[in-house]
N, C-alpha and C. Protein backbone atom coordinates (compact mmCIF):
# COMPACT_ATOMS: atom_id res chain seq x y z
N UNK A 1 93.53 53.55 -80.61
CA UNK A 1 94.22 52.65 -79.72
C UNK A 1 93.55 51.28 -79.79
N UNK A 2 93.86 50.61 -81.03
CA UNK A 2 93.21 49.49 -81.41
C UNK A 2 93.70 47.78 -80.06
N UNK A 3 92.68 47.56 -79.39
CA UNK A 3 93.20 47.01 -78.37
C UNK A 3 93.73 46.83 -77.49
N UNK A 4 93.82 48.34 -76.92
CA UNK A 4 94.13 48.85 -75.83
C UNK A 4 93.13 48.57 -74.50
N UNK A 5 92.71 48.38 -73.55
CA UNK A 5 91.74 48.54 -72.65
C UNK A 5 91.34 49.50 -72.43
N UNK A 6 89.60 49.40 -72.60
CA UNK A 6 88.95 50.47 -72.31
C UNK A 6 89.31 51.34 -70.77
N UNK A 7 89.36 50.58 -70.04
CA UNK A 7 89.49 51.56 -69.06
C UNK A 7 90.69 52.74 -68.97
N UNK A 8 92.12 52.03 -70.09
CA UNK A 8 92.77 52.96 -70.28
C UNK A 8 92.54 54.28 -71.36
N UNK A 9 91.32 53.78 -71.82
CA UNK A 9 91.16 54.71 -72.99
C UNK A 9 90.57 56.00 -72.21
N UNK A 10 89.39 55.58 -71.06
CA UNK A 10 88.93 56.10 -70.30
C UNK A 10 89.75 57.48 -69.75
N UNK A 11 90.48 56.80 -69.02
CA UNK A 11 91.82 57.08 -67.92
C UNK A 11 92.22 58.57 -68.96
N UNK A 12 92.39 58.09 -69.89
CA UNK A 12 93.27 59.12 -71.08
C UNK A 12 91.74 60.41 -71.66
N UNK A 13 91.20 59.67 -71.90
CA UNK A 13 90.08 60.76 -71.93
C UNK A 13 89.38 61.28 -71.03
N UNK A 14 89.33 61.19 -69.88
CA UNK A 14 89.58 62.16 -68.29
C UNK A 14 90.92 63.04 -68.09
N UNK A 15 91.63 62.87 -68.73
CA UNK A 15 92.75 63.42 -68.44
C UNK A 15 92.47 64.50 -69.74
N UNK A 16 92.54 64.46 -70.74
CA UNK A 16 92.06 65.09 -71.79
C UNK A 16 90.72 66.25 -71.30
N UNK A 17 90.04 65.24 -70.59
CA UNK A 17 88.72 66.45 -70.14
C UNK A 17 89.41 67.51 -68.84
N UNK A 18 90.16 66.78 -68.31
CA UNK A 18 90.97 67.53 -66.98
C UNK A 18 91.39 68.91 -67.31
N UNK A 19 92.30 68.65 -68.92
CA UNK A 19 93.04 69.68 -69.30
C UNK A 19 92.14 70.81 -69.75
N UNK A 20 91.14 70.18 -70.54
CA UNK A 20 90.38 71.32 -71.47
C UNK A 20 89.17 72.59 -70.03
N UNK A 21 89.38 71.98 -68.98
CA UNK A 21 88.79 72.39 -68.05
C UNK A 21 90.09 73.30 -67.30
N UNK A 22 91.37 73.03 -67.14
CA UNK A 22 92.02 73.72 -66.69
C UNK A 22 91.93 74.82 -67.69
N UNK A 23 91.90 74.78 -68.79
CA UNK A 23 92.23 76.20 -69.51
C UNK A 23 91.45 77.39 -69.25
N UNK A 24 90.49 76.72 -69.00
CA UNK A 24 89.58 78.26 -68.19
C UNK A 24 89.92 79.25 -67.24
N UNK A 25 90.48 78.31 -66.31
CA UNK A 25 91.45 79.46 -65.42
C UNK A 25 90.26 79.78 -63.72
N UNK A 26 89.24 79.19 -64.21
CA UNK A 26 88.34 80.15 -63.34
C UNK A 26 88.19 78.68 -61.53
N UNK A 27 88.10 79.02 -60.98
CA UNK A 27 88.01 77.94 -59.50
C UNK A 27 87.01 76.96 -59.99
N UNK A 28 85.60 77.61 -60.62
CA UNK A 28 84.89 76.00 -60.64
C UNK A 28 85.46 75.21 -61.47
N UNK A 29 86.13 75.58 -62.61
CA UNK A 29 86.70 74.86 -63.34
C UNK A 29 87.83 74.00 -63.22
N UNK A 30 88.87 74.54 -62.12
CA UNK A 30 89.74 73.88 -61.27
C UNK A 30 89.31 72.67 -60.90
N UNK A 31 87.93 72.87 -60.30
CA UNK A 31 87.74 71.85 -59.38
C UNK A 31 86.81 70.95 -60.37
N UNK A 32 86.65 71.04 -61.33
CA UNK A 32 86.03 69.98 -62.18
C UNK A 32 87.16 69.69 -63.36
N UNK A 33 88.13 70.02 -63.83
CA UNK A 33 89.43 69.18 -63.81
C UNK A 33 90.11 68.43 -62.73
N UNK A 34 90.19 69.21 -61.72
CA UNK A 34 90.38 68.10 -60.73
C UNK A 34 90.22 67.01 -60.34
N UNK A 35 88.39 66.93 -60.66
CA UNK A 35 87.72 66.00 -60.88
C UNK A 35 87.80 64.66 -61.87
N UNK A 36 87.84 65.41 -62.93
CA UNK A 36 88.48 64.59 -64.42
C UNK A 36 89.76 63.86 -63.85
N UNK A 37 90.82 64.52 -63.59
CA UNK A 37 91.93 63.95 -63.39
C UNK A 37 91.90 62.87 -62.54
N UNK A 38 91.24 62.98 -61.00
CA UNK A 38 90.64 62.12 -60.31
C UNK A 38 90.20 60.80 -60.76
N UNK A 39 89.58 60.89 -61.73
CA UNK A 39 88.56 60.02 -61.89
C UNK A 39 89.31 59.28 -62.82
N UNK A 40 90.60 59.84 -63.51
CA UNK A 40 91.67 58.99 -64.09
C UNK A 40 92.33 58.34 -63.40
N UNK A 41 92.59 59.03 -62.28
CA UNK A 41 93.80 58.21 -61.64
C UNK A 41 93.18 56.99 -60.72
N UNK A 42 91.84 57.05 -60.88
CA UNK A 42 90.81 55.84 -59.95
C UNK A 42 90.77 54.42 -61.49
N UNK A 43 90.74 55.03 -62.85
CA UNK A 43 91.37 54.09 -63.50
C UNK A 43 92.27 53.61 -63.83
N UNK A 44 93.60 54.39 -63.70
CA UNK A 44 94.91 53.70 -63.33
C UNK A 44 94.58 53.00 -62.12
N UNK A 45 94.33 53.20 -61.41
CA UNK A 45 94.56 52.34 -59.88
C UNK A 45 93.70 51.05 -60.30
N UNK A 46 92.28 51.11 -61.33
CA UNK A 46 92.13 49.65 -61.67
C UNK A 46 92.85 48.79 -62.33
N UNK A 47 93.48 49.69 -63.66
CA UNK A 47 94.59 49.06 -64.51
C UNK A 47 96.12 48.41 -63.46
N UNK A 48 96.26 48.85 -62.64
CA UNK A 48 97.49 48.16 -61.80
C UNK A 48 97.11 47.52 -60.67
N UNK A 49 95.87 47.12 -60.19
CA UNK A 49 95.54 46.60 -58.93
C UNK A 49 96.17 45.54 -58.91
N UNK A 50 97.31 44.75 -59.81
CA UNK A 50 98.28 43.37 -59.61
C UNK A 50 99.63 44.27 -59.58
N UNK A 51 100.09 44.70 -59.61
CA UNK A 51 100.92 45.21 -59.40
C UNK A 51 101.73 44.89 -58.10
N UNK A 52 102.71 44.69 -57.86
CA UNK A 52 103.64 44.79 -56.06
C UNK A 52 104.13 45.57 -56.36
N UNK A 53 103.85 46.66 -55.34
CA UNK A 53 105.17 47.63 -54.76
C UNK A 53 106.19 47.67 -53.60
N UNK A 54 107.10 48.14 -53.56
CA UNK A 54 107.94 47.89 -53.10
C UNK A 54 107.51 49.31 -51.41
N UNK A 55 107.86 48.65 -50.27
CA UNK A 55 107.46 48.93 -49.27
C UNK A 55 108.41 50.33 -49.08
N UNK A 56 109.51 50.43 -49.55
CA UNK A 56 110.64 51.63 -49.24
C UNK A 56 109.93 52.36 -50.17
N UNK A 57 109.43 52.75 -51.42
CA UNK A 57 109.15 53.15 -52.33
C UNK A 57 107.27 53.64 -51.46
N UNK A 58 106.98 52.83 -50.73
CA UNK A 58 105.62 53.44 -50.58
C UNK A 58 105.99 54.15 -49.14
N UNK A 59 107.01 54.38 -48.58
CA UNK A 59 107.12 55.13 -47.53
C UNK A 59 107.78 56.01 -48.26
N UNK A 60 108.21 56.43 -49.14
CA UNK A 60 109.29 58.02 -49.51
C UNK A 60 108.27 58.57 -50.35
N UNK A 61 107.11 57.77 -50.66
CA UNK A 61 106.01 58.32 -51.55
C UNK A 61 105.16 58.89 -50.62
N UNK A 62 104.83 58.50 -49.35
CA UNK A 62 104.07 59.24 -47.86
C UNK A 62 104.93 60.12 -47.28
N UNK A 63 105.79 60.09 -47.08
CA UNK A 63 106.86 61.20 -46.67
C UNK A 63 106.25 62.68 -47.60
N UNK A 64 106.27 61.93 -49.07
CA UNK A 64 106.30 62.66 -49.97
C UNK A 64 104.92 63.61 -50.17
N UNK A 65 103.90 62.82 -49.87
CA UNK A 65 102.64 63.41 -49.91
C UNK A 65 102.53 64.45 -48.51
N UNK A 66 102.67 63.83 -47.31
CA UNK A 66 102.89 64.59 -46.03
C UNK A 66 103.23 66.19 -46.13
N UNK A 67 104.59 66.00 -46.83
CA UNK A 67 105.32 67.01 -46.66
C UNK A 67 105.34 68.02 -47.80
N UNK A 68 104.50 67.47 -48.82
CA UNK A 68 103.80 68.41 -50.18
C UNK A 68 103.04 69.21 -49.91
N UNK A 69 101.85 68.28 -49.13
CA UNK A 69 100.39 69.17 -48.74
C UNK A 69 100.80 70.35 -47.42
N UNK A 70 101.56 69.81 -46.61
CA UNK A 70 101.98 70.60 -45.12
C UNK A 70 102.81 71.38 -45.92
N UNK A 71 103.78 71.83 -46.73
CA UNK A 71 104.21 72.80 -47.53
C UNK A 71 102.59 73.97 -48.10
N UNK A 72 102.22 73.33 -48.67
CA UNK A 72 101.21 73.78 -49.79
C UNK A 72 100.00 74.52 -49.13
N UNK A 73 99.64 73.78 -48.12
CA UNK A 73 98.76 74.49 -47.13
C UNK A 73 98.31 75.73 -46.79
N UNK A 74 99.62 76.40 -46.17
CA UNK A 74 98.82 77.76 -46.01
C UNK A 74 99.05 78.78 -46.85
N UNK A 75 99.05 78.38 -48.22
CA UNK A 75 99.22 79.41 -49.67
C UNK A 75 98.05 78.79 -50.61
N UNK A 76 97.64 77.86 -49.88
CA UNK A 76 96.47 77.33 -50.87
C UNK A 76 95.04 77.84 -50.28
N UNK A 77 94.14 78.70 -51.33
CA UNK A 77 92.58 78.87 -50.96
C UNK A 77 92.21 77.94 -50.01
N UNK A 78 91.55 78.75 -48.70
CA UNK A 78 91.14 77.62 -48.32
C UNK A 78 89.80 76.40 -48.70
N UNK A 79 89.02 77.27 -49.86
CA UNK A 79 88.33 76.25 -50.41
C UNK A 79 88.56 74.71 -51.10
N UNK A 80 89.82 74.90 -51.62
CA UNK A 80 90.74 74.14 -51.94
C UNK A 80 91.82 73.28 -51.33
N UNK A 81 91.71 73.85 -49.90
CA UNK A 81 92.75 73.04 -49.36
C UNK A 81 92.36 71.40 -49.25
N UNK A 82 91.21 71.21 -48.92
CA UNK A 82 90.91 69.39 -48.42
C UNK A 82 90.36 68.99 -49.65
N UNK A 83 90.08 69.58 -50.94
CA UNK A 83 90.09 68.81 -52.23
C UNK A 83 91.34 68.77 -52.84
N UNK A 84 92.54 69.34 -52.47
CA UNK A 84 93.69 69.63 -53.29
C UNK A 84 94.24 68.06 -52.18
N UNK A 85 93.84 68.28 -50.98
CA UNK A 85 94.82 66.88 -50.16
C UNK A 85 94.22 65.70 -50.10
N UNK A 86 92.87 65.69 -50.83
CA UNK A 86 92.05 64.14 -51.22
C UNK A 86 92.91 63.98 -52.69
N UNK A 87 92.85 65.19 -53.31
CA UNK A 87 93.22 64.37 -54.82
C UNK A 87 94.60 63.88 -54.79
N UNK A 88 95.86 65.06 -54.02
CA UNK A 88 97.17 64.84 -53.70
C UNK A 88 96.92 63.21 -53.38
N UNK A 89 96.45 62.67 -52.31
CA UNK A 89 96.08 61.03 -51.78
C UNK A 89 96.04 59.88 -52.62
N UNK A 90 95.16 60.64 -53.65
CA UNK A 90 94.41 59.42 -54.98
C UNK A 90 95.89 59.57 -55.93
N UNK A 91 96.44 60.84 -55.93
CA UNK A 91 97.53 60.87 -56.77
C UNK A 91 98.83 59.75 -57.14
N UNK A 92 99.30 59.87 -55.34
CA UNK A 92 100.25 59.61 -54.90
C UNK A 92 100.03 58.33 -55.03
N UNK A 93 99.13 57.50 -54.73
CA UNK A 93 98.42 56.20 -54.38
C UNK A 93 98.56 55.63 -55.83
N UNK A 94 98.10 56.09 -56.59
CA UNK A 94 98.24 56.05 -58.06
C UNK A 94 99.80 55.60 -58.54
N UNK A 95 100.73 56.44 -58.29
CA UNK A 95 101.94 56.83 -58.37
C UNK A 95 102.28 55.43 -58.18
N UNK A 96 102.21 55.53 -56.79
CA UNK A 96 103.15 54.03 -55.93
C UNK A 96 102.88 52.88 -56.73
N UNK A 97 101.03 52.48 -56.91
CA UNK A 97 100.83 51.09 -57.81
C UNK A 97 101.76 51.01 -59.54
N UNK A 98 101.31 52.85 -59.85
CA UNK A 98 102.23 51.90 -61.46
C UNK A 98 103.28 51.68 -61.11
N UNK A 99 104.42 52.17 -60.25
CA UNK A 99 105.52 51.51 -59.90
C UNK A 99 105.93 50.27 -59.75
N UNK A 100 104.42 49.08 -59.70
CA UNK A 100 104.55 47.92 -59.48
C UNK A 100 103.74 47.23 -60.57
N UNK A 101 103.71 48.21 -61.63
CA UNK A 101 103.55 47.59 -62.85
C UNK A 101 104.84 47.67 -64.11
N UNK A 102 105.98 48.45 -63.37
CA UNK A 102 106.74 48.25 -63.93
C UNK A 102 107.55 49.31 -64.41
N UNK A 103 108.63 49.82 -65.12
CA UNK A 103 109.43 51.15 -65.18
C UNK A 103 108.51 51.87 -65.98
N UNK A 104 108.39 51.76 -67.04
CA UNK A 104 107.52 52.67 -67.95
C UNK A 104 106.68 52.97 -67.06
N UNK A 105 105.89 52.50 -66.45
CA UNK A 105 104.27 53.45 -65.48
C UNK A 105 104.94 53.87 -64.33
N UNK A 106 105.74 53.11 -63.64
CA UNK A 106 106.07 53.73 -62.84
C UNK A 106 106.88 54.96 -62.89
N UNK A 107 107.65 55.34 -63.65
CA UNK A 107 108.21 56.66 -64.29
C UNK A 107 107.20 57.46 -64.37
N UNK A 108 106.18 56.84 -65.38
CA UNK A 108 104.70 57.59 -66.03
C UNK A 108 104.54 58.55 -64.26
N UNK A 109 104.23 57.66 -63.12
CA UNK A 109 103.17 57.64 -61.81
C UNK A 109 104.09 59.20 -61.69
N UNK A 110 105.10 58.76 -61.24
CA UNK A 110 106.30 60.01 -60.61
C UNK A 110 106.15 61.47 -61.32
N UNK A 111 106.51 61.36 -62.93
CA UNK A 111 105.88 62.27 -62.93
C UNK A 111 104.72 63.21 -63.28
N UNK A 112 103.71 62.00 -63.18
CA UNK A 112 102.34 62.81 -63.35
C UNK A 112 102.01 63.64 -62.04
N UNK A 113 103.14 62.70 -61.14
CA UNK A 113 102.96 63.80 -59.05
C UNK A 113 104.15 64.70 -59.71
N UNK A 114 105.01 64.47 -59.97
CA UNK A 114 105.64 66.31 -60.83
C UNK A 114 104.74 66.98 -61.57
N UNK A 115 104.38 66.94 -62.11
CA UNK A 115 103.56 67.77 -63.12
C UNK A 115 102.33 68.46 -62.69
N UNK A 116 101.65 67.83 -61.45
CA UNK A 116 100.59 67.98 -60.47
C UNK A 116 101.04 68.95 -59.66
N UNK A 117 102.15 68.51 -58.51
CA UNK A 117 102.89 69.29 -58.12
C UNK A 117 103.23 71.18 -58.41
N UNK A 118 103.38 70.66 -59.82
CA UNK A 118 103.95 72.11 -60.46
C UNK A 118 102.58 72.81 -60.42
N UNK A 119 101.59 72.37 -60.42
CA UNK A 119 100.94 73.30 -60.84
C UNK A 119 99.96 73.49 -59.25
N UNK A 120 99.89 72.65 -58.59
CA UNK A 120 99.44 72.90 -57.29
C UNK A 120 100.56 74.05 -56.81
N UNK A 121 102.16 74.00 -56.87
CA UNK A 121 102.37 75.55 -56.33
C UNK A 121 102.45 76.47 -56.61
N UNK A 122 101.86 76.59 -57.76
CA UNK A 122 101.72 77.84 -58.99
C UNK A 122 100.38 78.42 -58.00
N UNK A 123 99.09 77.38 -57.78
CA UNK A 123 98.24 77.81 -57.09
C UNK A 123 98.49 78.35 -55.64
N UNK A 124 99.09 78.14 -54.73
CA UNK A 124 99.81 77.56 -53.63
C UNK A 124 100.46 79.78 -53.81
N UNK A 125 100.58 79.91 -54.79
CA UNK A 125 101.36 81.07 -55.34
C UNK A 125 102.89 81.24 -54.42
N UNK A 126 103.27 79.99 -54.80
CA UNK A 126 104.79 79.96 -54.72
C UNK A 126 105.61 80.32 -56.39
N UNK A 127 107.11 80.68 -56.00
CA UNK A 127 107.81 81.15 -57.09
C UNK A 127 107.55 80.14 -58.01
N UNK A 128 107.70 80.65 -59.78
CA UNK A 128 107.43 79.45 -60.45
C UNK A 128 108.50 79.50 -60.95
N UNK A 129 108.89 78.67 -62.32
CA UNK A 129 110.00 78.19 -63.06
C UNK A 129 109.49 79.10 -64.56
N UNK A 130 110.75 79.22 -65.29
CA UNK A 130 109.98 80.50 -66.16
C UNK A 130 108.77 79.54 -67.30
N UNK A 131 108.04 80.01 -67.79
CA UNK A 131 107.33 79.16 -68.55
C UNK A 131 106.83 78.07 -67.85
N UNK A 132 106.10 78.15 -66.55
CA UNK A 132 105.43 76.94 -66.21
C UNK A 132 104.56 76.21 -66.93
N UNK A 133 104.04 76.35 -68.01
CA UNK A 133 102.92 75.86 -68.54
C UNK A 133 103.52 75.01 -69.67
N UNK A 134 104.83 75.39 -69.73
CA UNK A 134 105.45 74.12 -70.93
C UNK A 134 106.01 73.43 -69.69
N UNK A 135 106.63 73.61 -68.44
CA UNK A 135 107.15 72.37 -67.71
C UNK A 135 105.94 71.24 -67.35
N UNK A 136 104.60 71.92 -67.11
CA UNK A 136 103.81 71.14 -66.79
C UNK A 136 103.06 70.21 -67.57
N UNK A 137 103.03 70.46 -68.72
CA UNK A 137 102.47 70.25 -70.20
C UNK A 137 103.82 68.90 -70.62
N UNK A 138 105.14 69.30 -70.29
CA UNK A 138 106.02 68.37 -70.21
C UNK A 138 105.61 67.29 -70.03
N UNK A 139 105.96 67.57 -68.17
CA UNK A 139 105.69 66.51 -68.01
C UNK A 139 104.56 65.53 -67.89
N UNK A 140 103.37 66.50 -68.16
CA UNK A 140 102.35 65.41 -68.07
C UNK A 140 101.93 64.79 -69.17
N UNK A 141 102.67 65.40 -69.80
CA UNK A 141 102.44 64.17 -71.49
C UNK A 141 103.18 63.21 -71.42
N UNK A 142 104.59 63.48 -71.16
CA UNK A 142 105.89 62.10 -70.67
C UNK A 142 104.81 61.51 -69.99
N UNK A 143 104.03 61.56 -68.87
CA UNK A 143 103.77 61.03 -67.75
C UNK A 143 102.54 60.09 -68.44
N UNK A 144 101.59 60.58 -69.33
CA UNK A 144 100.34 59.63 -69.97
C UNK A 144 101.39 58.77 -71.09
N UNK A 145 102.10 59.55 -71.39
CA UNK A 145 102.81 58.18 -72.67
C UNK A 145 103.59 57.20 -71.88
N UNK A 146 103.76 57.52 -70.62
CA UNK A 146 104.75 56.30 -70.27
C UNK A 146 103.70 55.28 -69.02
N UNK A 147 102.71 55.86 -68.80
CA UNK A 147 101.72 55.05 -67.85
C UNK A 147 101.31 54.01 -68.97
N UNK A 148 100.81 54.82 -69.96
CA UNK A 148 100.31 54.02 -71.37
C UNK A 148 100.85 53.46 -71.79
N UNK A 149 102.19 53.34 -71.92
CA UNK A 149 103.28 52.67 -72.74
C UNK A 149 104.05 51.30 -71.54
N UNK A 150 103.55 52.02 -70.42
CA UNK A 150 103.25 50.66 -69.00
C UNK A 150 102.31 49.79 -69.59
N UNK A 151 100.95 50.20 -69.76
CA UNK A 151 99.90 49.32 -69.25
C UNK A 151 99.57 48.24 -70.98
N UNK A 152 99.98 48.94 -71.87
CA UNK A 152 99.87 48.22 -72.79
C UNK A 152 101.40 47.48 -73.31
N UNK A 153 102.52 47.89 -72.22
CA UNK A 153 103.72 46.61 -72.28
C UNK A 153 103.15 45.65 -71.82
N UNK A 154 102.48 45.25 -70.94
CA UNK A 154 102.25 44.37 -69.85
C UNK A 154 101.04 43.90 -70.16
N UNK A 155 100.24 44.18 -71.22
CA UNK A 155 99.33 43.65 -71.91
C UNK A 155 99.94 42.92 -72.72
N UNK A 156 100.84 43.07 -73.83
CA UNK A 156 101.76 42.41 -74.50
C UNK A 156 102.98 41.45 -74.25
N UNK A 157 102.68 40.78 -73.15
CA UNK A 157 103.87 40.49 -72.76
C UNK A 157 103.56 38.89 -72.47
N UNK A 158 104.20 38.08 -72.98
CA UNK A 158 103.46 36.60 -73.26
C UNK A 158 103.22 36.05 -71.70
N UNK A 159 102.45 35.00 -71.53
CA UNK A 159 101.90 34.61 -70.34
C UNK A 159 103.20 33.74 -70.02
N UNK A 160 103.44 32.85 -69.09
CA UNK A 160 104.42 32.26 -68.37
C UNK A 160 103.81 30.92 -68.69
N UNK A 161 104.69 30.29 -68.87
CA UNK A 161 103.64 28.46 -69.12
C UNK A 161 103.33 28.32 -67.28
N UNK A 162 102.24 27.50 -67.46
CA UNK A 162 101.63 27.36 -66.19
C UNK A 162 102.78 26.48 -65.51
N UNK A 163 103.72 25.80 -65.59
CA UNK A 163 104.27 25.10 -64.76
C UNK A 163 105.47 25.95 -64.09
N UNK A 164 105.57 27.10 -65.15
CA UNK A 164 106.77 28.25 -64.62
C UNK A 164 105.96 28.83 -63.32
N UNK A 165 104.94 29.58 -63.57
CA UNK A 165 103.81 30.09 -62.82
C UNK A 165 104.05 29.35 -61.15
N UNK A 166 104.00 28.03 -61.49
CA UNK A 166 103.27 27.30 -60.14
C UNK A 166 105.11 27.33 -59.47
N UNK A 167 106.30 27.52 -59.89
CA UNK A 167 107.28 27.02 -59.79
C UNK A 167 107.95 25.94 -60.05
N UNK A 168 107.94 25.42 -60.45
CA UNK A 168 108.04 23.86 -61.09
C UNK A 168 109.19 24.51 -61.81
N UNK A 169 110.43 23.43 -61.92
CA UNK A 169 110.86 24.19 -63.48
C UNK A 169 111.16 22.71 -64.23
N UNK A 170 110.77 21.89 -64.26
CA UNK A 170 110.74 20.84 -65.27
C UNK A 170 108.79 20.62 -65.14
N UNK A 171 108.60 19.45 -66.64
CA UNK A 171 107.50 19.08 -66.21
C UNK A 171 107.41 17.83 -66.82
């Protein structure tokens, strides 16, 4: 990723460590993918800190978190319950900013909280969808190619002449 930003390279190789830690299957390992993933989505949230989001969009995204975790709750370990609703937090939070970096990340944000989702109620041991592990694998690859395919549009994207910037439109 020749000129990409490091921190997205980062972001992507936490997510990479996230996965190779889920395959174990075993709780500590849960919770140190968890971790990984975490610690991605704290570099997305640096990669979009310019971003505006849109205020309707960050209330159906709290609705959304609210009513995920209060679902998820009492089927989730309780060792897991207040690390599953800190990361759900960092998730969602995540979510809302690429939205205000633009369609590609913001698509990316949505469904990396699908893909999270799916697999928090797999834990949660709610009904699954047949083959959960290709829906989730889905979407969380859609979800890194299109955060990525956000953050390096918007790297590419020519600057504004400064007099556009200030509003001016003659000079």
């Amino acid at each position: 990723m020749r000129g990409a930003p490091r921190t997205l390279v980062v972001a992507l190789l936490l997510g990479w460590g996230g996965d190779v830690f889920l395959l174990a299957g075993a709780d500590w390992a849960f919770m140190a993918g968890m971790g990984c993933f975490a610690a991605g989505h704290v570099c997305y949230l640096v990669l979009f800190r310019r971003g505006r989001t849109s205020r309707a969009l960050g209330a159906g995204y709290a609705v959304a978190l609210v009513a995920t975790v209060a679902l998820l709750w009492p089927g989730l370990p309780a060792e897991l319950r207040v690390p599953v609703a800190g990361y759900s937090l960092l998730l969602t939070l995540m979510a809302l900013r690429a939205s205000g970096t633009g369609l590609y990340a913001g698509l990316g944000g949505a469904l990396f909280l699908l893909s999270d989702t799916l697999i928090a109620t797999g834990v949660a041991g709610w009904p699954q969808l047949p083959a959960p592990d290709f829906w989730v694998m889905l979407t969380y690859t859609a979800a890194q190619y299109l955060l990525a395919t956000g953050v390096l549009g918007r790297q590419e994207a020519p600057a504004a002449p400064s007099a556009y910037r200030e509003g001016r439109t003659s000079v």
